[in-house]
Protein backbone atom coordinates (compact mmCIF):
# COMPACT_ATOMS: atom_id res chain seq x y z
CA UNK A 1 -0.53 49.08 -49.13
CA UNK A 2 -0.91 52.27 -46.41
CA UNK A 3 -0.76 55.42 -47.14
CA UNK A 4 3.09 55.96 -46.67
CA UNK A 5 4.13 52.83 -49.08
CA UNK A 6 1.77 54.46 -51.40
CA UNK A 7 3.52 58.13 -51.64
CA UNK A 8 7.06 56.40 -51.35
CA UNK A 9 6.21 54.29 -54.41
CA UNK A 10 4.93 57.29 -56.50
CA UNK A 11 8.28 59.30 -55.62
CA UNK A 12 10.27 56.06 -56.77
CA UNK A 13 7.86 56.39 -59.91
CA UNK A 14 8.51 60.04 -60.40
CA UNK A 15 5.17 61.64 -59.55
CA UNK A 16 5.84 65.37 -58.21
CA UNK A 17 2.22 66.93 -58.36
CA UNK A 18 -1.03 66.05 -57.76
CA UNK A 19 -3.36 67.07 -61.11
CA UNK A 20 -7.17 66.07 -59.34
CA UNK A 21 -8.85 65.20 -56.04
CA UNK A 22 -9.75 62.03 -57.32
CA UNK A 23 -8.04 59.15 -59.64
CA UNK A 24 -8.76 58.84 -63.20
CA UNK A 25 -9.49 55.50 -64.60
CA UNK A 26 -6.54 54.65 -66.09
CA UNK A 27 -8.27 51.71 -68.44
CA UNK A 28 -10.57 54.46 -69.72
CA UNK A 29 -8.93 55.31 -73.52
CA UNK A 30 -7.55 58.69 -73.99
CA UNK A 31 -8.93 60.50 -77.00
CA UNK A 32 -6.02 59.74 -80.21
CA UNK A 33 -3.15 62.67 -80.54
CA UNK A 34 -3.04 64.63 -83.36
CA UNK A 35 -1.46 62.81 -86.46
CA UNK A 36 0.63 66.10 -87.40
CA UNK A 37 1.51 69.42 -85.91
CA UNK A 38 -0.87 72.08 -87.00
CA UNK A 39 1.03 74.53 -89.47
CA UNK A 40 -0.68 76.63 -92.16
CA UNK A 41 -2.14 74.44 -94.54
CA UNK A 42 -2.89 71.39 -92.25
CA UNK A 43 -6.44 70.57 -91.08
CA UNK A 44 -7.07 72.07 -87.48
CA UNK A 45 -9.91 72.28 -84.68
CA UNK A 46 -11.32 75.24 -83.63
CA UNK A 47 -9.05 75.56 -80.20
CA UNK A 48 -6.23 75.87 -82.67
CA UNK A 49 -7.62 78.21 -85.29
CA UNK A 50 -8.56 80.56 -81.87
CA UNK A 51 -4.98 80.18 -81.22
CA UNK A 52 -3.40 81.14 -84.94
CA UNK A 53 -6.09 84.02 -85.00
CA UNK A 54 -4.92 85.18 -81.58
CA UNK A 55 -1.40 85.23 -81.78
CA UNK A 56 -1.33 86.52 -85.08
CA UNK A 57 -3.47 89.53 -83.80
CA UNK A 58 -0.30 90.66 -81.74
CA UNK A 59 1.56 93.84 -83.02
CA UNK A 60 4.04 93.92 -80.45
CA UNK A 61 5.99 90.97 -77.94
CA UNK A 62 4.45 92.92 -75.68
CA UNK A 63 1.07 91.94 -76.68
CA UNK A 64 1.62 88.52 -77.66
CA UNK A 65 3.14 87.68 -74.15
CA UNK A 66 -0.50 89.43 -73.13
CA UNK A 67 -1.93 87.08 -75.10
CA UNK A 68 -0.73 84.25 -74.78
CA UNK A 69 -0.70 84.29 -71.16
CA UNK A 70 -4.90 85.19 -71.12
CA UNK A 71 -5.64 81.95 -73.94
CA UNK A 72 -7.04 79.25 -72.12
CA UNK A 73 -7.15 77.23 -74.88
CA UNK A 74 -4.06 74.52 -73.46
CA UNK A 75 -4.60 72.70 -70.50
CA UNK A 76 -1.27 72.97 -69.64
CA UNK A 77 -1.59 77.17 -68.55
CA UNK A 78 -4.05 75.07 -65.83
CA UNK A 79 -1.28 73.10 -63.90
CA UNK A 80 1.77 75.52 -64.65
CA UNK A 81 2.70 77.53 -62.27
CA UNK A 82 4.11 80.60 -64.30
CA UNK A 83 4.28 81.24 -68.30
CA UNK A 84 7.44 80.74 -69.62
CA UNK A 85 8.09 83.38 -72.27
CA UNK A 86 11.14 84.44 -73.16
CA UNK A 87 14.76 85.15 -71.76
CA UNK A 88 17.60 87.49 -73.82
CA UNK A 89 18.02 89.92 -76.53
CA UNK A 90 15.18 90.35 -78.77
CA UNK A 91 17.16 92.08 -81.41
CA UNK A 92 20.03 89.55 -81.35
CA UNK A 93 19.37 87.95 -84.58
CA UNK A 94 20.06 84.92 -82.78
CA UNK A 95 16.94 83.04 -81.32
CA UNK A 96 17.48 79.50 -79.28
CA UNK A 97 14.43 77.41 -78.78
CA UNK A 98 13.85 74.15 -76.89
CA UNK A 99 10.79 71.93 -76.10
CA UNK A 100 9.40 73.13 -73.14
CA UNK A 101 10.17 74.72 -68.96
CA UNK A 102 10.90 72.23 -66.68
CA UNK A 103 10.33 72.68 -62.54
CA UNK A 104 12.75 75.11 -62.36
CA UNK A 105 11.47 77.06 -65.18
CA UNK A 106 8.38 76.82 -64.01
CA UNK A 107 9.05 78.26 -60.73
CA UNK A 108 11.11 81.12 -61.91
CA UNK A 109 9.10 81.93 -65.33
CA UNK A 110 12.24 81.77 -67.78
CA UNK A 111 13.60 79.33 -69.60
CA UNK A 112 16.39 77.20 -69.36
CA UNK A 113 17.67 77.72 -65.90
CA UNK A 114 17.27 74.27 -64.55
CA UNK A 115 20.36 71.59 -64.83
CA UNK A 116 19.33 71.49 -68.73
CA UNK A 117 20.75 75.45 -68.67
CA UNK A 118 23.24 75.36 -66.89
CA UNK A 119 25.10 72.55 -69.13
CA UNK A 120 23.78 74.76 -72.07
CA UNK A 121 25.18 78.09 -70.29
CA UNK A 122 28.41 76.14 -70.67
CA UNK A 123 27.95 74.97 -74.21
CA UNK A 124 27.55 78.50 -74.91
CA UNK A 125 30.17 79.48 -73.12
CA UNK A 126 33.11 77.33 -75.03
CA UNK A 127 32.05 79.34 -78.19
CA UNK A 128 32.13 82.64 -76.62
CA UNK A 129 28.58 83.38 -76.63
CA UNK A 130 26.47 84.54 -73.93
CA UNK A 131 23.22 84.17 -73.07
CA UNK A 132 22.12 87.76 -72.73
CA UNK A 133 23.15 88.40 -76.23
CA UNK A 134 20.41 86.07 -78.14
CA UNK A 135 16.94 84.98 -77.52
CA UNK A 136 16.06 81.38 -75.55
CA UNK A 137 12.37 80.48 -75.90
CA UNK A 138 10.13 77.23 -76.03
CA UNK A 139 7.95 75.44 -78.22
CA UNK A 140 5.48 75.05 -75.18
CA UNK A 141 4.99 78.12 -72.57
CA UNK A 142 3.93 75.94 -70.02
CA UNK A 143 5.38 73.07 -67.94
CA UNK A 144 3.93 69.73 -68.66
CA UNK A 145 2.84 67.96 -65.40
CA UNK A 146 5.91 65.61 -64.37
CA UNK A 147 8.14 66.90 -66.82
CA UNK A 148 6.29 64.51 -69.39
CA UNK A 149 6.26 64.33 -73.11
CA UNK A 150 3.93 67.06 -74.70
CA UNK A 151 1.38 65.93 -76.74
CA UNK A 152 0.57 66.60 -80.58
CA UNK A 153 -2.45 68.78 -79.70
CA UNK A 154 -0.20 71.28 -76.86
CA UNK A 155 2.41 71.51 -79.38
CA UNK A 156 -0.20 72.50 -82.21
CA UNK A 157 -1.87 74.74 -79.91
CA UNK A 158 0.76 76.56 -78.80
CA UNK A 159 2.71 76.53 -81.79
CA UNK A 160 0.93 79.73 -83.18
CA UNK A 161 2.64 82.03 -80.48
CA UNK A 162 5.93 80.78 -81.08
CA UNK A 163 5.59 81.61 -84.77
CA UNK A 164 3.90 85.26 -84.52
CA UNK A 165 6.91 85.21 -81.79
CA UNK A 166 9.23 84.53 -84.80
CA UNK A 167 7.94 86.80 -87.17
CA UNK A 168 7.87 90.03 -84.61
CA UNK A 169 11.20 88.88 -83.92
CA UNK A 170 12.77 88.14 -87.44
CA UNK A 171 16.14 86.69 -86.37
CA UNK A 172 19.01 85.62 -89.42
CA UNK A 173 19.20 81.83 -87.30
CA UNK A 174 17.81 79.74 -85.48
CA UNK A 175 19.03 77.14 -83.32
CA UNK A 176 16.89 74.19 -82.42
CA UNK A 177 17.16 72.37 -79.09
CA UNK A 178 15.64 68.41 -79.94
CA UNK A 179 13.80 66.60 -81.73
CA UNK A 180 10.69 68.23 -80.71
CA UNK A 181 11.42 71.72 -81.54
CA UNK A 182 13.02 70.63 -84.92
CA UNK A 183 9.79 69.00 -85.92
CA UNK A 184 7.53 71.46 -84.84
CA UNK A 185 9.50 74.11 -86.89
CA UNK A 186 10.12 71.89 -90.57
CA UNK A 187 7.78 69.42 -89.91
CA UNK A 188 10.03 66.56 -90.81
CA UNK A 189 10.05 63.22 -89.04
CA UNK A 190 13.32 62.08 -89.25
CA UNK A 191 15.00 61.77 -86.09
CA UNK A 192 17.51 64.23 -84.51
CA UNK A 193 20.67 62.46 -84.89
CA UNK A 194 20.04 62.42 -88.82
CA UNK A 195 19.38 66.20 -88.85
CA UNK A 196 21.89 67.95 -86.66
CA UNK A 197 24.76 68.81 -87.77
CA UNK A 198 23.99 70.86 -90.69
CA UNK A 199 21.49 73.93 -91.60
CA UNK A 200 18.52 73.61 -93.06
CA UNK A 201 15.79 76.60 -94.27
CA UNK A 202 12.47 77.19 -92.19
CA UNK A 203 9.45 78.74 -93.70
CA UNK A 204 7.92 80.81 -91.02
CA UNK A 205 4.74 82.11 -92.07
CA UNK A 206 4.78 86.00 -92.22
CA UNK A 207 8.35 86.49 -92.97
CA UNK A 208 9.57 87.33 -96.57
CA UNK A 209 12.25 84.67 -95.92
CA UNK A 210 13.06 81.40 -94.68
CA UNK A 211 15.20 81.57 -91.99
CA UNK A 212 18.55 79.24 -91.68
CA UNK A 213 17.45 76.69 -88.81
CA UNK A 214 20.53 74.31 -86.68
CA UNK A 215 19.11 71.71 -85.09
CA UNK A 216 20.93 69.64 -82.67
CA UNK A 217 20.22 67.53 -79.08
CA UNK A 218 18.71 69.04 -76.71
CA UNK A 219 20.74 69.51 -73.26
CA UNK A 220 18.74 67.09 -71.57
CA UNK A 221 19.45 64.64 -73.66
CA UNK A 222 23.46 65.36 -73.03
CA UNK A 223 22.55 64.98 -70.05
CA UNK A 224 21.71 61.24 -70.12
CA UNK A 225 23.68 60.49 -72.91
CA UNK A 226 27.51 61.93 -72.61
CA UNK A 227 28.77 60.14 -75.86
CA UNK A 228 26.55 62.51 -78.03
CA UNK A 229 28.35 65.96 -76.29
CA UNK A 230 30.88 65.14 -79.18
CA UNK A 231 28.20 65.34 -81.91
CA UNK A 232 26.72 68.67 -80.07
CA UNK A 233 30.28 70.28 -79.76
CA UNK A 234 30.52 69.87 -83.64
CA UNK A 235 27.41 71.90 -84.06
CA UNK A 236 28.62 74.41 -81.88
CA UNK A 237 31.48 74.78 -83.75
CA UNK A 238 29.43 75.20 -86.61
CA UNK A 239 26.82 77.73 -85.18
CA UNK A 240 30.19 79.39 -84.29
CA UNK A 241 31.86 79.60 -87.46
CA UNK A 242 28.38 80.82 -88.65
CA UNK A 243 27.84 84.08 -86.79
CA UNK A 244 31.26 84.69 -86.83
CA UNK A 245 31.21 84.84 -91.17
C-alpha cells in the first residue's frame, strides 16, 4: 500500500491527528483502566491525590482555571490544543456539564460550540433558556485525541477540578449531559436511559448539601439517534418546570 492509500484509509478510519513520530505496537497490552472513578473514599495513585490536593487548594475560579491549566498530571493537556474551562454565568445557579471538548472546542477553548452545541443551543432554546444565563462545563478539560472515549484514569484525574469547580460555584441544579458525566458525578453504573428523566441528589464534597442532579443524553448522542430527542424533550420540560417553581 503507498503512501496515499495509506492516509486515504486512515481518513475513512477517522484518524485526524498524528500523536508520535513513530507507530506504537499495537499487540503490546495497554496497562488495565481504573475499575472506578476516583471520588473521596476510593483508593487512588499518587497523580490523582496531586490532583484532589491541587484543585482543592484553589480559593477562587480564577485560580483553579490557573491550576488546572499548569497540572501536567493528564496526558491529555499534551495533545489538546487549548483548555476547555468554562462558558456562562457563574452565579446562575444553573451549571450544565458534558463529557468532554470536541475539535471545535478545542480550537476555540469553550465548550459546546461544535454541532453537539448548536443542537443543544436549540434544546435550550424551546424552554426559553439561554446559554449566557447558566454555566456549561466538562468532566474532562481537554480534548481526547480523535474525539475518543476517555479513559477511567483521565476522568479520575481530572475529576478533582470539576468538583472544587462545583463547590466554588455552589449552583441549586445540575444538569448532566451522558452517561459519562452522570457516572462520574453519583457514581452509579446503570445506564443513561434508566436514569434520565428524573432528579436525583449529588454529594459534592465541600458543600453543606447535595445538590439536585438531571441527567439525560448527551447531544451527541441525539445526534445519532433522533428517536431519543422525545425522551430528551421530556427532561427539558422537566428542568423547565423546575427552575420555573
Amino acid at each position: 500500500m503507498d503512501a496515499c492509500a495509506a492516509l486515504r484509509l486512515h481518513l475513512a478510519w477517522g484518524v485526524d491527528e498524528a500523536l508520535a513520530t513513530t507507530p506504537r505496537d499495537q499487540l503490546t497490552p495497554l496497562p488495565p483502566p481504573l475499575e472506578a472513578v476516583a471520588r473521596p473514599g476510593i483508593p487512588e495513585d499518587g497523580a490523582t491525590a496531586r490532583a484532589w490536593k491541587l484543585a482543592n487548594s484553589a480559593a477562587t475560579r480564577d485560580e483553579l482555571r490557573r491550576r488546572l491549566a499548569d497540572f501536567d498530571g493528564c496526558v491529555l493537556r499534551a495533545t489538546a490544543t487549548n483548555l476547555v474551562f468554562a462558558d456562562g454565568n457563574p452565579d446562575a445557579g444553573l451549571v450544565l456539564i458534558g463529557e468532554a471538548p470536541g475539535a471545535e472546542e478545542d480550537r476555540s477553548g469553550l465548550p459546546f460550540v461544535g454541532p453537539s452545541g448548536q443542537l443543544l443551543d436549540t434544546m435550550l432554546a424551546s424552554i426559553g433558556l439561554d446559554r449566557r444565563k447558566f454555566l456549561i462545563t466538562n468532566i474532562l478539560p481537554w480534548r481526547p485525541p480523535g474525539n475518543r472515549t476517555p479513559t477511567d484514569q483521565e476522568i479520575a484525574l481530572c475529576l478533582p477540578f470539576l468538583i472544587r469547580h462545583l463547590v466554588l460555584l455552589r449552583p441549586r441544579y445540575v444538569l448532566l449531559l451522558g452517561a459519562m458525566a452522570t457516572r462520574a458525578l453519583t457514581g452509579t453504573t446503570q445506564g443513561i436511559s434508566r436514569l434520565r428523566g428524573r432528579w436525583t441528589k449529588v454529594d459534592v464534597p465541600g458543600l453543606p448539601a447535595p445538590v439536585a442532579a438531571l441527567p439525560t443524553y448527551h447531544p451527541a448522542y441525539l445526534l445519532r439517534t433522533a428517536a431519543a430527542k422525545r425522551d430528551a424533550w421530556r427532561d427539558l420540560l422537566l428542568l423547565r418546570r423546575t427552575l420555573s417553581s
